[in-house]
N, C-alpha and C. Protein backbone atom coordinates (compact mmCIF):
# COMPACT_ATOMS: atom_id res chain seq x y z
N UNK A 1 -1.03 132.18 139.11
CA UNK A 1 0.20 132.37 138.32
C UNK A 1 0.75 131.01 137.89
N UNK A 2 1.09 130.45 136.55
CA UNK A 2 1.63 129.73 136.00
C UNK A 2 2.80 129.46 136.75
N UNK A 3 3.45 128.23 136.63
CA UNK A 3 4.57 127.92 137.04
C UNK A 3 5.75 128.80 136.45
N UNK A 4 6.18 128.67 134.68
CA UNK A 4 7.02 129.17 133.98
C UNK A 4 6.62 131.00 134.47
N UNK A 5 5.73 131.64 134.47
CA UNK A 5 5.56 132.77 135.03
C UNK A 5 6.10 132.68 136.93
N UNK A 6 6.12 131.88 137.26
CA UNK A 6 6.65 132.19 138.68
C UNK A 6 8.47 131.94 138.44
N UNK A 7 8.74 131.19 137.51
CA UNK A 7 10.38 130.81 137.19
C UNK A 7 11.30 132.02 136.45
N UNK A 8 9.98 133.28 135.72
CA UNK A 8 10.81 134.08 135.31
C UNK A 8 11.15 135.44 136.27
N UNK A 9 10.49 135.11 137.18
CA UNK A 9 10.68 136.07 138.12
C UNK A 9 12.05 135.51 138.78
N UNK A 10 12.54 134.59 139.04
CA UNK A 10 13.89 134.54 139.52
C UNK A 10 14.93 134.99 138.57
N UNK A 11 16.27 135.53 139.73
CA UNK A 11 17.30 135.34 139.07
C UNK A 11 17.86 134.14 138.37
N UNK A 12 18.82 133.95 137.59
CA UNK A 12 19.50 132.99 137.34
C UNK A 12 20.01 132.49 138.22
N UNK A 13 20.52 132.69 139.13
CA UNK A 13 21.39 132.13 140.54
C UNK A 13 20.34 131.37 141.11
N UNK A 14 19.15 132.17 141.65
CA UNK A 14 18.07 131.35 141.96
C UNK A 14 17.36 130.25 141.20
N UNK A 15 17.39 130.47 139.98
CA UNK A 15 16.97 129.42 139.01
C UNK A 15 17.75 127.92 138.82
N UNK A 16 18.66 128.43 138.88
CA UNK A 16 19.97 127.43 138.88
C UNK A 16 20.16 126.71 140.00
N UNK A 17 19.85 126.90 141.58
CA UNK A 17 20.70 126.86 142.63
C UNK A 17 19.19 126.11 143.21
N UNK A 18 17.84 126.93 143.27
CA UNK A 18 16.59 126.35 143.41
C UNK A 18 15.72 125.35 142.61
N UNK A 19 16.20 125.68 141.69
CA UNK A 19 15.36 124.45 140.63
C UNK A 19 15.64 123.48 139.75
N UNK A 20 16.86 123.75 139.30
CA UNK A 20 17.30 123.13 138.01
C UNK A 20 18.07 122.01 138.79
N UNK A 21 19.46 122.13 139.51
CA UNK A 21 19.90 121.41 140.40
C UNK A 21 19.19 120.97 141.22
N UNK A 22 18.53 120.70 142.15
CA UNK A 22 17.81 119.97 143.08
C UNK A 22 16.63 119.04 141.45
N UNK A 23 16.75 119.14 140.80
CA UNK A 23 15.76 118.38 139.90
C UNK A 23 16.70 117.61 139.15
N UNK A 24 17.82 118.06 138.24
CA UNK A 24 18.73 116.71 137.74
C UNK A 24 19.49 115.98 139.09
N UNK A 25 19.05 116.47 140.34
CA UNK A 25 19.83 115.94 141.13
C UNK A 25 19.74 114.73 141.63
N UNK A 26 18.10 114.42 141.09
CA UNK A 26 16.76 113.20 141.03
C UNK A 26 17.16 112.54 140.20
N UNK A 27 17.48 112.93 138.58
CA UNK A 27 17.69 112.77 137.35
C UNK A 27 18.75 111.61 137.61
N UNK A 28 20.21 112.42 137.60
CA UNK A 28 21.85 112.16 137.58
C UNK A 28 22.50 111.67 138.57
N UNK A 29 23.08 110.97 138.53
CA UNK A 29 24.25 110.47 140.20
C UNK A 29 25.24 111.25 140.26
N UNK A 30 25.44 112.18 138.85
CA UNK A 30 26.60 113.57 139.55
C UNK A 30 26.04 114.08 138.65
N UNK A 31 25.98 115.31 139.71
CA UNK A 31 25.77 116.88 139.05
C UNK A 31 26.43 117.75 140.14
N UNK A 32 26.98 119.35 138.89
CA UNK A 32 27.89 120.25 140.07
C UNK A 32 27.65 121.11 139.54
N UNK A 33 27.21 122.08 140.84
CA UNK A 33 27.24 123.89 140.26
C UNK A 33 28.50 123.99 139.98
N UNK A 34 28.70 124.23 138.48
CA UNK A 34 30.06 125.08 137.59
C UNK A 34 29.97 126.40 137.62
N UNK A 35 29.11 127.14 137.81
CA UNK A 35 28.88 128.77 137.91
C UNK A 35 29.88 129.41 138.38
N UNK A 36 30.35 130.34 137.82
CA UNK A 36 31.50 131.22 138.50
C UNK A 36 32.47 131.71 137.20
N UNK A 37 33.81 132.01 138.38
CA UNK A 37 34.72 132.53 137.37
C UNK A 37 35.21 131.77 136.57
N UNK A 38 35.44 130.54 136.96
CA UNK A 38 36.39 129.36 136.35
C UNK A 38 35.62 128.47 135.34
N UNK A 39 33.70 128.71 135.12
CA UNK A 39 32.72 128.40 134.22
C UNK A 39 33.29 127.62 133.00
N UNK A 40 33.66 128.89 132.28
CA UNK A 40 33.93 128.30 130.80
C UNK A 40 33.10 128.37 130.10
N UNK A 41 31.47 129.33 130.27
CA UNK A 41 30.31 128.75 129.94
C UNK A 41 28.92 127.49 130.39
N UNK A 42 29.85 126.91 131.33
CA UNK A 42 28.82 125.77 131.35
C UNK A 42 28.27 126.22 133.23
N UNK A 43 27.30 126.49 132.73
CA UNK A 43 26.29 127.06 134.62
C UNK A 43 26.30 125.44 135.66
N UNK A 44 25.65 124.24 134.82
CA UNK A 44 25.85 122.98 135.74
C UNK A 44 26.89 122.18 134.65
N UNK A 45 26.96 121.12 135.67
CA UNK A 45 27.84 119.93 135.10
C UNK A 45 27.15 118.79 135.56
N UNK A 46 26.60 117.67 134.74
CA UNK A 46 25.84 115.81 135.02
C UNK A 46 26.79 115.40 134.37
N UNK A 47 26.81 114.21 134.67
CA UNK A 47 27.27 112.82 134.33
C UNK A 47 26.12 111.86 134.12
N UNK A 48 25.96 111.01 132.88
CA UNK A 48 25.12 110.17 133.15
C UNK A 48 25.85 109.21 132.09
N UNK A 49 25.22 107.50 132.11
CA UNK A 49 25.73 106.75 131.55
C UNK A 49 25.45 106.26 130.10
N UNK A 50 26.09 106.09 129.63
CA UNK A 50 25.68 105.37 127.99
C UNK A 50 25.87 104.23 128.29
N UNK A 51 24.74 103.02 128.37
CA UNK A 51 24.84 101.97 128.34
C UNK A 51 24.77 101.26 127.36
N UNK A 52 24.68 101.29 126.16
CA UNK A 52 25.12 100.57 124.93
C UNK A 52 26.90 101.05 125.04
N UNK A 53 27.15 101.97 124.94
CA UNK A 53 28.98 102.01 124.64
C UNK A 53 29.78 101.97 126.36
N UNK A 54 28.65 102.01 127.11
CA UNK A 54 29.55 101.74 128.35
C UNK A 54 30.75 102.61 128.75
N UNK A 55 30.02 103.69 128.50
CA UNK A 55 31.11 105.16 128.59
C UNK A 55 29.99 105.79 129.51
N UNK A 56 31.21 107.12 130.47
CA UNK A 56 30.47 108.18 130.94
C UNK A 56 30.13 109.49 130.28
N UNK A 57 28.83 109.91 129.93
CA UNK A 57 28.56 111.20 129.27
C UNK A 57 28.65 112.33 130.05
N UNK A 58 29.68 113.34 129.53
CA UNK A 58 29.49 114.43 130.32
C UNK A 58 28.58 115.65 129.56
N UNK A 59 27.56 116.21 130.64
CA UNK A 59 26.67 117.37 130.07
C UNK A 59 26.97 118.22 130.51
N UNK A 60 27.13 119.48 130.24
CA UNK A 60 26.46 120.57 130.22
C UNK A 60 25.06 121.55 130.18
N UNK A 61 24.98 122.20 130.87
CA UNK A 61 23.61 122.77 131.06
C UNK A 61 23.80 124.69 131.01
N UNK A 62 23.05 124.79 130.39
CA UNK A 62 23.29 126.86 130.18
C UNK A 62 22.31 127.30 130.20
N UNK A 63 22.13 127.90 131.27
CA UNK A 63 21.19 129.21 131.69
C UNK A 63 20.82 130.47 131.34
N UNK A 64 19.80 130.62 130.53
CA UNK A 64 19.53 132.18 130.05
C UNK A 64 18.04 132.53 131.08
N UNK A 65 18.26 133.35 131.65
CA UNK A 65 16.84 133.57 132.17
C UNK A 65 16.42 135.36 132.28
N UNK A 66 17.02 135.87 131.23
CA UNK A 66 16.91 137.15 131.31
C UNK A 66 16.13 137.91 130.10
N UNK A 67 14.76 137.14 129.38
CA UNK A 67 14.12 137.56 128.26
C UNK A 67 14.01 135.95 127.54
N UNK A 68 13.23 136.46 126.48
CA UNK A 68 13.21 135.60 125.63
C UNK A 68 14.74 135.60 124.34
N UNK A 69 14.90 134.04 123.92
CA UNK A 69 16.16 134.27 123.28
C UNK A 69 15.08 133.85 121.71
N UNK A 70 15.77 135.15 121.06
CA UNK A 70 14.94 134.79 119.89
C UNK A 70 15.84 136.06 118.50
N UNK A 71 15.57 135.22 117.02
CA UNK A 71 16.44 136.01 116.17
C UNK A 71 15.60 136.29 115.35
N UNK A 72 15.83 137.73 114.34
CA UNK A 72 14.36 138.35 113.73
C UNK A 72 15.48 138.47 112.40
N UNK A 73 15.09 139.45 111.77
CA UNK A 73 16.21 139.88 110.78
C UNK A 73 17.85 139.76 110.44
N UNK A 74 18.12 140.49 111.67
CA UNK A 74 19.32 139.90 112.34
C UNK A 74 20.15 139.81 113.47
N UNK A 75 21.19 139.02 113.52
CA UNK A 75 21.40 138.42 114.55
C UNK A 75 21.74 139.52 116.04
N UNK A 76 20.63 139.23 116.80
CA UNK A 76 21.09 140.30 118.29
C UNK A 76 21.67 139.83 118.77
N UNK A 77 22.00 140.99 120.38
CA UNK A 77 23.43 140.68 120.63
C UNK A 77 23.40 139.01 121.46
N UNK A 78 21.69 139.04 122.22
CA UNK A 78 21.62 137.60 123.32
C UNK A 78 21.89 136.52 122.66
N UNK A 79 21.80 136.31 121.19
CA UNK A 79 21.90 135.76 120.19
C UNK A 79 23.43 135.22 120.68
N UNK A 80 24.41 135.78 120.15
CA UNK A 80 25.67 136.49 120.00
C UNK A 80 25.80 135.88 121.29
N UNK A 81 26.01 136.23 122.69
CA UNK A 81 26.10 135.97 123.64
C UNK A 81 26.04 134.40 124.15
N UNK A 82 24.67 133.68 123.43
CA UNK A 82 24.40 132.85 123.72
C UNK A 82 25.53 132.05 122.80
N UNK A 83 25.68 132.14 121.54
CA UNK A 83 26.71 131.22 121.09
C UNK A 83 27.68 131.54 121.34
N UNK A 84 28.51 132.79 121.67
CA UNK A 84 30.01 132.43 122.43
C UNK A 84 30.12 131.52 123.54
N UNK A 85 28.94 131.67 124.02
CA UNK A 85 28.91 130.42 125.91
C UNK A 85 28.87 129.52 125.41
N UNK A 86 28.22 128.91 124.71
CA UNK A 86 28.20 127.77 123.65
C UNK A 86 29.17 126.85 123.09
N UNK A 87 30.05 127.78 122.20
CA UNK A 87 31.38 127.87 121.81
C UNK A 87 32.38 127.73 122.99
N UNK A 88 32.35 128.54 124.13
CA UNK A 88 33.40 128.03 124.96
C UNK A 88 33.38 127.11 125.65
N UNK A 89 31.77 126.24 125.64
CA UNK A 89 31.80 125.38 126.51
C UNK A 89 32.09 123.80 125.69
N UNK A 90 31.71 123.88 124.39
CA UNK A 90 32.45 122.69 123.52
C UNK A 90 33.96 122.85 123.44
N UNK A 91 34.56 124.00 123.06
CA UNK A 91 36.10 123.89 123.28
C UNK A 91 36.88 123.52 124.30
N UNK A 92 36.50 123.85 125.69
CA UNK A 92 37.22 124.17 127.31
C UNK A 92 36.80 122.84 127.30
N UNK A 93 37.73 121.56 127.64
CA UNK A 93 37.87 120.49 128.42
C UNK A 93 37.60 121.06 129.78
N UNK A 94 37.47 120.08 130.96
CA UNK A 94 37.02 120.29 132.09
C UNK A 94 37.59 119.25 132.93
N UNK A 95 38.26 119.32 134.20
CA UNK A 95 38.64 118.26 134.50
C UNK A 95 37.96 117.32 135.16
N UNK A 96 37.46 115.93 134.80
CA UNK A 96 36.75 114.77 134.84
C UNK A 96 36.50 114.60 135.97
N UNK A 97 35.12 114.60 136.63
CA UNK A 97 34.54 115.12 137.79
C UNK A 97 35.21 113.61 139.05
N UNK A 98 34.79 112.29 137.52
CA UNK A 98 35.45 111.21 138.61
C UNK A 98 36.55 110.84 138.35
N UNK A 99 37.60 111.34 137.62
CA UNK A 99 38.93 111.27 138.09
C UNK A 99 39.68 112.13 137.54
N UNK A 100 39.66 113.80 138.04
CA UNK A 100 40.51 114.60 138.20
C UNK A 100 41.49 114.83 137.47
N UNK A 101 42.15 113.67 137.55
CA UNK A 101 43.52 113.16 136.60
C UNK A 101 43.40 114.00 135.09
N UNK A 102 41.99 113.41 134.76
CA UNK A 102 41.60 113.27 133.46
C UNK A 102 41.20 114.78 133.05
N UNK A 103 41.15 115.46 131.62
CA UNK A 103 40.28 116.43 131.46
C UNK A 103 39.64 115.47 130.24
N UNK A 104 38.14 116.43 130.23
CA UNK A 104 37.68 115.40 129.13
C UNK A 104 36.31 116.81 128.49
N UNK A 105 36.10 116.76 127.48
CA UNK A 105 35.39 117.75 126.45
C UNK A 105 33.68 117.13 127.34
N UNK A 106 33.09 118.33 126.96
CA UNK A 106 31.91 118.30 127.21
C UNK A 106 30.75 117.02 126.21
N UNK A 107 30.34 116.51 126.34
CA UNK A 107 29.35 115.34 125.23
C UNK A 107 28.17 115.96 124.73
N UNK A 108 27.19 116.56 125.61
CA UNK A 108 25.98 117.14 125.16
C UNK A 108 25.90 118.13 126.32
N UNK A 109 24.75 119.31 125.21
CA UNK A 109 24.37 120.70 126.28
C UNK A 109 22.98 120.96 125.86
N UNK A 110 22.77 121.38 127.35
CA UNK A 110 21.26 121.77 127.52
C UNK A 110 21.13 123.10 127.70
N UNK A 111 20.44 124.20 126.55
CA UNK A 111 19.86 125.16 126.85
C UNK A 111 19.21 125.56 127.39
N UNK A 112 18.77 125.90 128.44
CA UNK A 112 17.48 126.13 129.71
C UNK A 112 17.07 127.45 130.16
N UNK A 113 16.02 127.82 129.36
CA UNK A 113 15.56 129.08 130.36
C UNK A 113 14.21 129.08 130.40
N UNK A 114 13.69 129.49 131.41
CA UNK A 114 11.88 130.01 131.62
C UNK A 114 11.45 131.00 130.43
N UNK A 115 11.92 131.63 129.76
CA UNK A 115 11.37 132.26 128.78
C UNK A 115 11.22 131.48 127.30
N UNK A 116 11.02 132.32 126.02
CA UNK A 116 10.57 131.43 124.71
C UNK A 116 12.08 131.29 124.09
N UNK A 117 12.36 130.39 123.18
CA UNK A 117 13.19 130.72 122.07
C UNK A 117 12.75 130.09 120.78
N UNK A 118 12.94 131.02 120.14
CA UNK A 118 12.24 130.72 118.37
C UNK A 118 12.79 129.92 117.51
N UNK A 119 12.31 129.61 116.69
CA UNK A 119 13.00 128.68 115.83
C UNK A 119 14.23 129.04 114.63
N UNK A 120 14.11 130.26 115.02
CA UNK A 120 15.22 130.57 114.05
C UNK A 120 16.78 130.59 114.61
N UNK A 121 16.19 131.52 116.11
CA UNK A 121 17.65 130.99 117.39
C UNK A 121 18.09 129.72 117.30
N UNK A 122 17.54 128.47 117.26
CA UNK A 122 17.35 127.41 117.75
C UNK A 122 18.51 126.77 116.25
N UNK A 123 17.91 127.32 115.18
CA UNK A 123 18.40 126.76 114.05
C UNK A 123 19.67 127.40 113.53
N UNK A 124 20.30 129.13 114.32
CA UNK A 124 21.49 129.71 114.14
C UNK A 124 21.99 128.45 114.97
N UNK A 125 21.63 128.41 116.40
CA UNK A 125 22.85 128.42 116.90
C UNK A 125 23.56 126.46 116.53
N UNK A 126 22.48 125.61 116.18
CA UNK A 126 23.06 124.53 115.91
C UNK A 126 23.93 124.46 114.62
N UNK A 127 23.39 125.03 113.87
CA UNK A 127 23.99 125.43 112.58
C UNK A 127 25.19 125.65 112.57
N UNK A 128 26.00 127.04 113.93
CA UNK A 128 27.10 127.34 113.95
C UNK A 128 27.57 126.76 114.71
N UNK A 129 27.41 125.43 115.80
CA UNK A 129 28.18 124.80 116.26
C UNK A 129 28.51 123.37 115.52
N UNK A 130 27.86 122.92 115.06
CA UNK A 130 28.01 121.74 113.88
C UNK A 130 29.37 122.26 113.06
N UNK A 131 30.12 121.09 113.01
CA UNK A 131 30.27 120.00 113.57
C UNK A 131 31.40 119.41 114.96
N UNK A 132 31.16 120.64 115.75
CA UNK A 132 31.67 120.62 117.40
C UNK A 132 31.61 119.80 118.31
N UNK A 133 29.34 119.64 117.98
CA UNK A 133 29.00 119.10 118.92
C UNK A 133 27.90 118.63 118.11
N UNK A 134 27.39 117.64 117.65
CA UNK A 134 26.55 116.81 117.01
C UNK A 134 24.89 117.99 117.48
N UNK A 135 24.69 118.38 118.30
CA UNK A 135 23.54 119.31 118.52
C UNK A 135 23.24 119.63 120.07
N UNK A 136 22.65 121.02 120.50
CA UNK A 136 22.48 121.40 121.31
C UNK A 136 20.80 121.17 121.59
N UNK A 137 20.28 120.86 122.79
CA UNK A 137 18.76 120.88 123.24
C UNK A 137 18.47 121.91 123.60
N UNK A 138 17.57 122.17 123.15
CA UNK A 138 16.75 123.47 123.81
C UNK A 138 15.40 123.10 124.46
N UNK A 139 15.35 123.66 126.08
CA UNK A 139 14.58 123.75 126.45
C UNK A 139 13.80 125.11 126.83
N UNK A 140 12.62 125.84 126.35
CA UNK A 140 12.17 126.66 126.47
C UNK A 140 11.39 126.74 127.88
N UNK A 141 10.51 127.84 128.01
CA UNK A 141 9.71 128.17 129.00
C UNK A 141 8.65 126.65 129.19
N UNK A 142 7.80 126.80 128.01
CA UNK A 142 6.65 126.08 128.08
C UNK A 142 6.86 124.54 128.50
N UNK A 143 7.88 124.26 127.56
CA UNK A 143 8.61 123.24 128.21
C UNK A 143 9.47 122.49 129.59
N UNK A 144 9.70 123.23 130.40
CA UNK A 144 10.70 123.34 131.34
C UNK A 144 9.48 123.37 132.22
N UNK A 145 8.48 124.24 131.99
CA UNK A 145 6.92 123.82 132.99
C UNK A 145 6.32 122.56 132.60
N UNK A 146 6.44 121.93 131.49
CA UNK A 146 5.85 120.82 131.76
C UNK A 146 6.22 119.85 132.15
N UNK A 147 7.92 120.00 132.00
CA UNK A 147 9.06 119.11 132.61
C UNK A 147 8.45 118.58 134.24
N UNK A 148 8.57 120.09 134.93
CA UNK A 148 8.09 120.21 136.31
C UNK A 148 6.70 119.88 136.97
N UNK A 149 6.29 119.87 136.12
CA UNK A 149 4.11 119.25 135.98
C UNK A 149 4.36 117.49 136.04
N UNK A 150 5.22 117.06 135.38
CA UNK A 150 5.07 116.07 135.18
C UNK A 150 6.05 115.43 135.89
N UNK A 151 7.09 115.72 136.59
CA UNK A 151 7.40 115.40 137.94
C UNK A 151 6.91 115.69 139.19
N UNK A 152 6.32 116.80 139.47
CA UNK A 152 5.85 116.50 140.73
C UNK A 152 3.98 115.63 140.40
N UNK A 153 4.05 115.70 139.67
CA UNK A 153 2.45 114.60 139.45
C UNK A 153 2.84 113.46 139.75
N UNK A 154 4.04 113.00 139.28
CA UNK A 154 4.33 111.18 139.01
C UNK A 154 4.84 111.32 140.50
N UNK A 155 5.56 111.98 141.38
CA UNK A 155 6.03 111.94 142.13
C UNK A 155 4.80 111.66 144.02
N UNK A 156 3.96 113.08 142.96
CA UNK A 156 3.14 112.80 143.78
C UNK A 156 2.39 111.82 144.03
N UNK A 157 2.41 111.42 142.94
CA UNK A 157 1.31 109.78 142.87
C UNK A 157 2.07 108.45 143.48
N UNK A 158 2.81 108.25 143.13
CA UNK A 158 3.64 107.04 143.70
C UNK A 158 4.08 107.21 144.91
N UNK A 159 4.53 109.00 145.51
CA UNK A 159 4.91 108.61 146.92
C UNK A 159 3.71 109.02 148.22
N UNK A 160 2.42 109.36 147.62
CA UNK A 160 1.21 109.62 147.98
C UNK A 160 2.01 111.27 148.76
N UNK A 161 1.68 112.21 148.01
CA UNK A 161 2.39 113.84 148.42
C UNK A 161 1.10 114.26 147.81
N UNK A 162 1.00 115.45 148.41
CA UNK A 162 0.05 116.42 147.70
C UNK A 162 0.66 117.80 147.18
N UNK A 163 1.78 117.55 147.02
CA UNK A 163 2.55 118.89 146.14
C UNK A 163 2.39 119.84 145.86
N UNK A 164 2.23 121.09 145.90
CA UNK A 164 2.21 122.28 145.12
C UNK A 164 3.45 123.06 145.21
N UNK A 165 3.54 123.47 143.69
CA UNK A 165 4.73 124.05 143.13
C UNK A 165 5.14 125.12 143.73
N UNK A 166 6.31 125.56 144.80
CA UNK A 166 6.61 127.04 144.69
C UNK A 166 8.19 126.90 144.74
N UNK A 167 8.19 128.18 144.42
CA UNK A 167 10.16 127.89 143.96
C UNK A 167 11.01 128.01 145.32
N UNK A 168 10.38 128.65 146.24
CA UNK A 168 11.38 128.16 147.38
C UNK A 168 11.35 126.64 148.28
N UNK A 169 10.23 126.34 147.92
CA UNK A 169 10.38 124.80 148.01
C UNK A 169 10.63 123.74 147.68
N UNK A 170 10.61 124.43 146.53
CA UNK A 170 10.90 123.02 145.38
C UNK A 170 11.89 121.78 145.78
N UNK A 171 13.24 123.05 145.99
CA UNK A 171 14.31 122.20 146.61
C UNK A 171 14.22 121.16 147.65
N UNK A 172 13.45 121.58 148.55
CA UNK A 172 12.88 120.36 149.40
C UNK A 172 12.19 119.40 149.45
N UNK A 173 11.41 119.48 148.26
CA UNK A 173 10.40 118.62 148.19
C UNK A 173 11.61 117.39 146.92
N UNK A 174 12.47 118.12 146.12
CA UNK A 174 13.48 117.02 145.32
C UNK A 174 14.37 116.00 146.36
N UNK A 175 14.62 116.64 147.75
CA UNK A 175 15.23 115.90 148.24
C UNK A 175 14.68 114.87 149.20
N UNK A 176 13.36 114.99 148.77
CA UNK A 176 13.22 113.75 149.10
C UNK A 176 12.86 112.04 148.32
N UNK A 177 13.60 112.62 146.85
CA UNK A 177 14.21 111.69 145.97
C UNK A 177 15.73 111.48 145.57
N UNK A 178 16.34 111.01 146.46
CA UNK A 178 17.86 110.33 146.19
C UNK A 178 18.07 109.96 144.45
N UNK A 179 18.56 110.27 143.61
CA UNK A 179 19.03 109.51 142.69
C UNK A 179 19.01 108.30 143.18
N UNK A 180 18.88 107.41 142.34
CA UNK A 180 18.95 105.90 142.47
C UNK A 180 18.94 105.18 141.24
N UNK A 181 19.14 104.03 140.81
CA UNK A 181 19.32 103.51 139.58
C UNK A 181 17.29 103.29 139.36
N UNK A 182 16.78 103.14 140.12
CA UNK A 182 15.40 102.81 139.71
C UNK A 182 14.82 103.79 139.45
N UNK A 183 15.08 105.18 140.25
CA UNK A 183 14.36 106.35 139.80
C UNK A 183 14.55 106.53 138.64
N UNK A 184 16.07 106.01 138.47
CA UNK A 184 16.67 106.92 136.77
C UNK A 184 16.00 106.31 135.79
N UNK A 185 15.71 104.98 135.97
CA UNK A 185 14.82 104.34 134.69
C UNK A 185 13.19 104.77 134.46
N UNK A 186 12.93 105.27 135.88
CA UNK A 186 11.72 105.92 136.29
C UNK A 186 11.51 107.22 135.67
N UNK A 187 12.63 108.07 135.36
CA UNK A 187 12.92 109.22 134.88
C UNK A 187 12.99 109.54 133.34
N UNK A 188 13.21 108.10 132.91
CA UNK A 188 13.30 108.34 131.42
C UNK A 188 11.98 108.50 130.69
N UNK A 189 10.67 108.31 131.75
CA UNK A 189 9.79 108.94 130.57
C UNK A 189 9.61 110.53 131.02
N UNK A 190 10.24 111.11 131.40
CA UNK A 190 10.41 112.66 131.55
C UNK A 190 11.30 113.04 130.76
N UNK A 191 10.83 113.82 129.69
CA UNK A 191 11.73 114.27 128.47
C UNK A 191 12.59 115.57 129.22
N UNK A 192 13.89 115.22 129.58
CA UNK A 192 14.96 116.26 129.81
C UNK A 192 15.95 116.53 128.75
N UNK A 193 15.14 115.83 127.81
CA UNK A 193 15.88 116.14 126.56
C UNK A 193 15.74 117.65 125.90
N UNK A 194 14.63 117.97 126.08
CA UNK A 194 14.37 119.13 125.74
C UNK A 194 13.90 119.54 124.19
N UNK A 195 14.02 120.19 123.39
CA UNK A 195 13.55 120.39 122.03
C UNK A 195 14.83 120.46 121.60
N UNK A 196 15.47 119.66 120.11
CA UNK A 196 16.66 119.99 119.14
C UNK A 196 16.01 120.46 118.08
N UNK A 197 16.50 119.61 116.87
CA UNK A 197 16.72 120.35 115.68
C UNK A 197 15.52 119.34 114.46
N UNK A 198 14.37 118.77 115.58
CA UNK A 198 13.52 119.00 114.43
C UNK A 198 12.41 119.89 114.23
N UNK A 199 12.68 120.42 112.50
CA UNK A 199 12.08 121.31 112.21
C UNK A 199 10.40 120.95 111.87
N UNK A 200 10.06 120.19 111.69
CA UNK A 200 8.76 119.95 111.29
C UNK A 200 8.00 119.63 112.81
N UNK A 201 8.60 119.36 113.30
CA UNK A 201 8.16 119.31 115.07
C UNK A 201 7.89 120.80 115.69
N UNK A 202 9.39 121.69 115.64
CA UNK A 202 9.16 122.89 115.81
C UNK A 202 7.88 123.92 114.86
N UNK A 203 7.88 123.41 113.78
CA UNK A 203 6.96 124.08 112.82
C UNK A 203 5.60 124.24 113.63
N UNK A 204 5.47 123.15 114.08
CA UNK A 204 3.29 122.58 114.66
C UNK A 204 3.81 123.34 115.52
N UNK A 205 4.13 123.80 116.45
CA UNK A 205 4.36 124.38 117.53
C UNK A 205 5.00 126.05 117.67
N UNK A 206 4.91 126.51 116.61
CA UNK A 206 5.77 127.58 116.06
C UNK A 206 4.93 128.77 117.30
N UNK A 207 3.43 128.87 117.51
CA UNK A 207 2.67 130.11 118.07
C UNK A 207 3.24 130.12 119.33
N UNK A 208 3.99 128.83 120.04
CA UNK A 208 4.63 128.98 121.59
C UNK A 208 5.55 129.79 121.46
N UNK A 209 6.70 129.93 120.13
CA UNK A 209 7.57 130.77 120.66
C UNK A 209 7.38 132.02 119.98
C-alpha cells in the first residue's frame, strides 16, 4: 500500500494530530493545533521567518481529507465549503502566537489533503480569494507523499535510520528532529510549498488529478 493510500484512510484529526504536525514541527520553531471551536478555519498555525524583510510570517494550514476536492461543470458543495474556510481564515485576525497583545491576519495558507484536487478547484478558489491573499498552495495527495518520501530518505541518510513509513509512527520517528536553525536551511530543499497557481506546470501534470 502506497503511502498517500495509507493517509486516506485516516481521519482528519488523525491526519492532522499524526502527521502533518509532528512534520512542520521539524519544518517551523512554532506551530499550534488551531482545530476546534474557536478555528476560524485554520486546522494548524506556523510561524516562520522572512529574512529579507525581517518580519514574522504567519501560516495557516487547512485540512480536507474527506474525497477528492475537485470542480466539473459546476461549482459543488466541497468546493463551496472549501472557500468559505478559506475566506474565514484570511478575514479572522488571530491573536499573535508570540505576543498575545497583538492580533495579526494570517500571511499565507496551505491546502493539504491525501486525496487529488484539479485544476479547475485550484484556479476557482485563488481566483475568488485574490486580492485577500496574494495566493493559496495546494498540496494534493501525490504530492504530500512525496513530501514524506523525501523526508524520511534525507533523514534517513544523514542520521543512518532505516525508516519505514507507518502513520502511527511517524510521530515518533519526527521527534527525533528538534527544529533547529540548521535543519530549517536543511529543509528548504523540501518543497512545503506545495502546488499554486501555475498553470502551465499544472497543465504537464493534469492525468494526477
Amino acid at each position: 500500500m502506497s503511502i498517500k493510500e495509507e493517509l486516506q484512510k485516516l481521519k482528519e484529526n488523525d491526519l492532522r494530530k499524526k502527521i502533518v504536525i509532528p512534520y512542520l514541527k521539524v519544518c517551523f520553531p512554532y506551530v499550534k493545533d488551531w482545530h476546534g471551536s474557536e478555528e476560524k478555519g485554520k486546522d494548524i498555525i506556523y510561524i516562520t521567518k522572512d529574512e529579507e524583510w525581517k518580519r514574522d510570517i504567519i501560516g495557516a494550514v487547512v485540512i480536507k481529507n474527506s474525497g477528492d476536492i475537485k470542480m466539473g461543470g459546476r461549482i459543488n458543495s466541497n468546493i463551496r465549503i472549501l472557500h468559505s474556510q478559506i475566506m474565514e481564515t484570511i478575514k479572522v485576525p488571530i491573536p499573535f502566537p508570540l505576543d498575545p497583545g497583538q492580533t495579526r491576519y494570517i500571511d499565507s495558507i496551505i491546502v493539504l489533503t491525501s486525496y487529488d484536487i484539479n485544476i479547475r478547484a485550484m484556479e476557482f478558489i485563488n481566483t475568488n480569494i485574490y486580492p485577500q491573499i496574494h495566493i493559496v498552495r495546494f498540496i494534493p495527495g501525490h504530492k504530500f507523499e512525496e513530501i514524506i518520501q523525501s523526508f524520511i530518505k534525507d533523514k534517513n541518510y544523514k542520521f543512518d535510520k532505516n525508516y519505514k513509513f507507518e502513520c502511527n509512527t511517524f510521530e515518533s520517528f519526527c521527534s527525533n528532529f528538534p527544529c533547529s536553525s540548521s535543519i530549517k536551511e536543511e529543509m528548504k530543499i523540501i518543497n512545503i510549498e506545495g502546488e499554486g497557481r501555475n498553470i502551465d506546470e499544472d497543465a504537464q501534470s493534469e492525468t494526477k488529478f
